[in-house]
N, C-alpha and C. Protein backbone atom coordinates (compact mmCIF):
# COMPACT_ATOMS: atom_id res chain seq x y z
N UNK A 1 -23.33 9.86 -5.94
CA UNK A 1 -21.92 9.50 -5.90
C UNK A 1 -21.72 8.19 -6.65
N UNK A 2 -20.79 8.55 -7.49
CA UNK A 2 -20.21 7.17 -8.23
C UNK A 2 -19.54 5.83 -7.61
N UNK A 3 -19.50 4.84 -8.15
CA UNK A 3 -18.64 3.87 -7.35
C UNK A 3 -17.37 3.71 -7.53
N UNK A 4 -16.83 4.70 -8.24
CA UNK A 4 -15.56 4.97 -8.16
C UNK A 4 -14.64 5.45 -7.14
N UNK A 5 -15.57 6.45 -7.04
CA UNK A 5 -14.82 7.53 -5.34
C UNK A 5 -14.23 6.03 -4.24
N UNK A 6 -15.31 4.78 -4.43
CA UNK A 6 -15.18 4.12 -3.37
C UNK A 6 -13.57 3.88 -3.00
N UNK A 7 -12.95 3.09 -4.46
CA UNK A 7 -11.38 3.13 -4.82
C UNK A 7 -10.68 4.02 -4.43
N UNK A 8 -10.85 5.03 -4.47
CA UNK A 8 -9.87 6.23 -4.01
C UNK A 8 -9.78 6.04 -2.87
N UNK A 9 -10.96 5.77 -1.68
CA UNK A 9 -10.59 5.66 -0.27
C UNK A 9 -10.43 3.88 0.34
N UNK A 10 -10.37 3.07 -0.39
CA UNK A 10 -10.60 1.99 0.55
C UNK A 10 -8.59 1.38 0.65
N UNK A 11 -8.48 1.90 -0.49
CA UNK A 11 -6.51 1.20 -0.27
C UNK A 11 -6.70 2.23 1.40
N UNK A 12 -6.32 3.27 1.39
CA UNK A 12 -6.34 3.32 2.83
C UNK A 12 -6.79 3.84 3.95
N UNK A 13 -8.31 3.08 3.64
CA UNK A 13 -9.01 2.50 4.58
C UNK A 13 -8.43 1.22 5.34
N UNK A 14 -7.73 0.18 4.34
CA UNK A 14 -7.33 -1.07 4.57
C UNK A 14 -5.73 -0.81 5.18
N UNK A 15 -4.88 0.40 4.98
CA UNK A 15 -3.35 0.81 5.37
C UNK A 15 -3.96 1.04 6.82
N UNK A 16 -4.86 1.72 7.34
CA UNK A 16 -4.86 2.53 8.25
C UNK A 16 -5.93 0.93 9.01
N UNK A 17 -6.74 0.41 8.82
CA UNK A 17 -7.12 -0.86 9.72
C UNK A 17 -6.12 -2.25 10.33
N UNK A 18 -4.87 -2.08 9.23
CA UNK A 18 -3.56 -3.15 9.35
C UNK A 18 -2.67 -2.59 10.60
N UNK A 19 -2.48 -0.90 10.50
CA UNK A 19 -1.74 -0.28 10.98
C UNK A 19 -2.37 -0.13 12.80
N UNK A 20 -3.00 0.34 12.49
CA UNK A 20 -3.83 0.76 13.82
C UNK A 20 -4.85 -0.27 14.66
N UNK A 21 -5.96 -1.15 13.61
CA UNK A 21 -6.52 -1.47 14.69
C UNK A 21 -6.51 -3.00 14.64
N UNK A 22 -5.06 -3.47 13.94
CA UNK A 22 -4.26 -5.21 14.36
C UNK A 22 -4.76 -5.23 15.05
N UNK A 23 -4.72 -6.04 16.58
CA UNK A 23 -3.43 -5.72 17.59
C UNK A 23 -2.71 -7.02 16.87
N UNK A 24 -2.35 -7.69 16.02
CA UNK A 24 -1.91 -9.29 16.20
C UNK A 24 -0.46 -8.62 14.63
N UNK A 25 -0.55 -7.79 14.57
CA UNK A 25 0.10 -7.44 13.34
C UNK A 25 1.18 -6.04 13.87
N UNK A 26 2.48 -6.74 13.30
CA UNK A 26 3.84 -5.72 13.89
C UNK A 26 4.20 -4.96 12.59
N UNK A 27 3.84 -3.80 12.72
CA UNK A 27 4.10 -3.04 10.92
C UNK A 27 5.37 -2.33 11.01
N UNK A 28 5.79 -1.70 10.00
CA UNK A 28 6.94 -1.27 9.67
C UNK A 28 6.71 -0.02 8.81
N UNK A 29 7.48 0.90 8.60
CA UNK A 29 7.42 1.62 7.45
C UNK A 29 6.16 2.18 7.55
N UNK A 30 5.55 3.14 8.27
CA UNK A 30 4.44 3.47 8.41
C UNK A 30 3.99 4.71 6.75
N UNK A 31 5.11 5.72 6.62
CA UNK A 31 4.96 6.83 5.98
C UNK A 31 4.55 6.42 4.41
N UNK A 32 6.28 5.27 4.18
CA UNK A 32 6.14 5.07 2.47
C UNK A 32 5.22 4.20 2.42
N UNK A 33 4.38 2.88 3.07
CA UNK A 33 3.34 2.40 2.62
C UNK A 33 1.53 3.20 3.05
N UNK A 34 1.90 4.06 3.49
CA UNK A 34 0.68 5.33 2.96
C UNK A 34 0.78 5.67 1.97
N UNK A 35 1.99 6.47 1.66
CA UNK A 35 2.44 7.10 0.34
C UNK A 35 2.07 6.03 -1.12
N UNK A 36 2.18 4.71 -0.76
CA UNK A 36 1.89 3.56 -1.90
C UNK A 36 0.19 3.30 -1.43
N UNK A 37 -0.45 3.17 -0.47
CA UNK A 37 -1.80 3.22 -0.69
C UNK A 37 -2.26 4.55 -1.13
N UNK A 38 -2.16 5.41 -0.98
CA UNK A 38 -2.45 6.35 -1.66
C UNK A 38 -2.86 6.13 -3.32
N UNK A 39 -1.55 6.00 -3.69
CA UNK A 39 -1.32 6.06 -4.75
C UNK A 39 -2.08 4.94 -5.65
N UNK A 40 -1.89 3.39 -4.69
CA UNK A 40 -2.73 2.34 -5.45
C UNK A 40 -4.55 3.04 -5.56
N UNK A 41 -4.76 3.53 -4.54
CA UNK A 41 -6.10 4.25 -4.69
C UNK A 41 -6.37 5.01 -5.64
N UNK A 42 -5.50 5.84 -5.96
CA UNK A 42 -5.49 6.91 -7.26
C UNK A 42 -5.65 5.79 -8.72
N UNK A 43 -4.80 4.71 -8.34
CA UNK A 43 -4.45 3.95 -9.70
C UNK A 43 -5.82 3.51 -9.87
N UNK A 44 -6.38 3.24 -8.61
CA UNK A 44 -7.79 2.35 -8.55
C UNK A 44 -8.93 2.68 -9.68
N UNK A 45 -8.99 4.38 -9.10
CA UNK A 45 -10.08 5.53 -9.37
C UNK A 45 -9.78 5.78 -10.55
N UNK A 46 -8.87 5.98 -11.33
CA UNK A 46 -7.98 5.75 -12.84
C UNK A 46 -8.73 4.91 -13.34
N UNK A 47 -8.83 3.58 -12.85
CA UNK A 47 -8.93 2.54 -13.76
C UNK A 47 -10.37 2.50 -13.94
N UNK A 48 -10.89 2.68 -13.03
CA UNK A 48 -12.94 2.60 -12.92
C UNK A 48 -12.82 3.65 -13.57
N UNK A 49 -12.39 5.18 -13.61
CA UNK A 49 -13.03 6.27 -14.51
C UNK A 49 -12.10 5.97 -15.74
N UNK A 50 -11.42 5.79 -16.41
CA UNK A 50 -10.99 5.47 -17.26
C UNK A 50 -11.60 4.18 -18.63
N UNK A 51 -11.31 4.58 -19.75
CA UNK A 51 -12.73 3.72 -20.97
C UNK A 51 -11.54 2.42 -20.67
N UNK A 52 -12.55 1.33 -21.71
CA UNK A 52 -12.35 0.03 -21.20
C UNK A 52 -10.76 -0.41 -21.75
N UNK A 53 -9.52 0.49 -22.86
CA UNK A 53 -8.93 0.43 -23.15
C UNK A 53 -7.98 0.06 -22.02
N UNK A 54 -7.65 0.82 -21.25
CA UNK A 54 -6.84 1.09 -20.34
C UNK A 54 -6.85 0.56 -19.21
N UNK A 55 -8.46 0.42 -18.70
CA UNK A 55 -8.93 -0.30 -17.64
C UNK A 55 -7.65 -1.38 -16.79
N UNK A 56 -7.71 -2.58 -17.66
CA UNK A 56 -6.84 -3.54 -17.07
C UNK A 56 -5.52 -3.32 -16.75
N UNK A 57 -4.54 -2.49 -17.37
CA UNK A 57 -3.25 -2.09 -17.13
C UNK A 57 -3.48 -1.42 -15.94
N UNK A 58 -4.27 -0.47 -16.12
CA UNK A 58 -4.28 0.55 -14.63
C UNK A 58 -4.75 -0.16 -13.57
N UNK A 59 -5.69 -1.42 -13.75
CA UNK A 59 -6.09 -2.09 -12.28
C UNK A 59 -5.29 -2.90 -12.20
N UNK A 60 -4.04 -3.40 -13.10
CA UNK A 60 -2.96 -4.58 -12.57
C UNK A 60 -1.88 -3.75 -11.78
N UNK A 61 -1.75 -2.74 -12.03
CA UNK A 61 -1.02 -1.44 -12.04
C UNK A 61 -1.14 -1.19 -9.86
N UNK A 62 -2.32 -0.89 -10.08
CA UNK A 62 -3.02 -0.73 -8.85
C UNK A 62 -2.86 -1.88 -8.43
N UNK A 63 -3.34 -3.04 -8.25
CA UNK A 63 -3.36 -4.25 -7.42
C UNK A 63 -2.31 -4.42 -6.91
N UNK A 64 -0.93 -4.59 -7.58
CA UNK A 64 -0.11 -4.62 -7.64
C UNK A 64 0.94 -4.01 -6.70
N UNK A 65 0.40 -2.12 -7.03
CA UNK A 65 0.42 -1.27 -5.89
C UNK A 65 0.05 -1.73 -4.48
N UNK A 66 -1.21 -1.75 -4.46
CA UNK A 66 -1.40 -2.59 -3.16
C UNK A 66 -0.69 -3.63 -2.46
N UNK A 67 -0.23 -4.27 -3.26
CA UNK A 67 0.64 -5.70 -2.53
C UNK A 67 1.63 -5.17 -2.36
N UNK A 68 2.62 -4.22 -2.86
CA UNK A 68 3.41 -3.51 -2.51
C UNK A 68 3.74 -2.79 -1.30
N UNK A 69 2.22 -2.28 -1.02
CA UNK A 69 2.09 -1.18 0.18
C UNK A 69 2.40 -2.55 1.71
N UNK A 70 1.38 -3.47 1.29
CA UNK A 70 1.26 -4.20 2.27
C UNK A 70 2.77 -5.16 2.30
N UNK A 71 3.79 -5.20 1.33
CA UNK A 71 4.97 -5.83 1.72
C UNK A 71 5.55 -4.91 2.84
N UNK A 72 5.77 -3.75 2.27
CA UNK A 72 6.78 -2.46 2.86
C UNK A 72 6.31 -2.49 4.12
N UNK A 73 4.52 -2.48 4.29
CA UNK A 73 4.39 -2.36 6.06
C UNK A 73 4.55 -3.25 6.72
N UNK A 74 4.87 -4.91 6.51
CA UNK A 74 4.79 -5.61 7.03
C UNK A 74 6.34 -6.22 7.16
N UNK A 75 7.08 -5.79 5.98
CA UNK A 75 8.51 -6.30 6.16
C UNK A 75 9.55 -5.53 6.98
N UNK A 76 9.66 -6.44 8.42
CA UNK A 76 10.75 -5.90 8.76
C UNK A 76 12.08 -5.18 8.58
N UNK A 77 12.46 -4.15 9.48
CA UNK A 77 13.25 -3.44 8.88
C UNK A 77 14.73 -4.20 9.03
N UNK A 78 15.63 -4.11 8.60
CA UNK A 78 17.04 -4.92 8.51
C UNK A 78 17.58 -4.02 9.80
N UNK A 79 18.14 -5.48 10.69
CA UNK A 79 18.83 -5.06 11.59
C UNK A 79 20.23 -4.36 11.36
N UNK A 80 20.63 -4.14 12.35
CA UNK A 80 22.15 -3.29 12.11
C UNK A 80 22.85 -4.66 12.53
N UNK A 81 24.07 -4.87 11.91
CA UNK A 81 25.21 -5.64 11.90
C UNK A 81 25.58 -5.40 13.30
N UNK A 82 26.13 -6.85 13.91
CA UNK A 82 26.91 -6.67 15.30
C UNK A 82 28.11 -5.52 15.06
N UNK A 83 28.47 -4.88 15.88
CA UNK A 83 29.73 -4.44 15.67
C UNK A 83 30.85 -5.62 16.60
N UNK A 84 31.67 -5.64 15.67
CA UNK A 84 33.07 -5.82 15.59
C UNK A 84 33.79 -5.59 16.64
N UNK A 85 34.75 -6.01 17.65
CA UNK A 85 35.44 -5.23 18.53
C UNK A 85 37.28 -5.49 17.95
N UNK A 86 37.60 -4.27 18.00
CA UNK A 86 39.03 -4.27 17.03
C UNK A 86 40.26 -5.16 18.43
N UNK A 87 40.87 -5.97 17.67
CA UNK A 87 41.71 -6.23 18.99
C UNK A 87 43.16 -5.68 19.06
């Protein structure tokens, strides 16, 4: 096995250790920052199997991804506005 495969699984390896086994960490957005580790993982495995042309775009690409995933799970969701009472 290559050391590539590793990339494909560690973005979420790291979604699913933030999410689940915190306890000190309040996440948010559970679905779309899977959906973005995922994907930074794919970008990862891209960039290691991919020739040295491309390499760096696809791992800024990916990193990038990653910090992404970890904003979305960690940023609170926007409260709802008081309501108003009509007089």
């Amino acid at each position: 096995m290559k050391e590539e495969w590793i990339a494909l699984f560690v973005p979420l390896l790291l979604w699913a250790q933030a999410v689940w086994a915190s306890p000190f960490l309040k996440t948010y957005r559970y679905k779309h920052s899977a959906i973005l580790a995922a994907a930074a993982g794919m970008l990862m495995f891209s960039a290691l199997s991919s020739s040295s042309t491309y390499f760096m775009p696809l791992f800024i690409i990916g990193a990038a991804t990653m910090v992404t995933t970890f904003v979305v799970l960690l940023w609170p969701k926007r409260a709802a506005a008081p309501k108003r009472k009509a007089r």
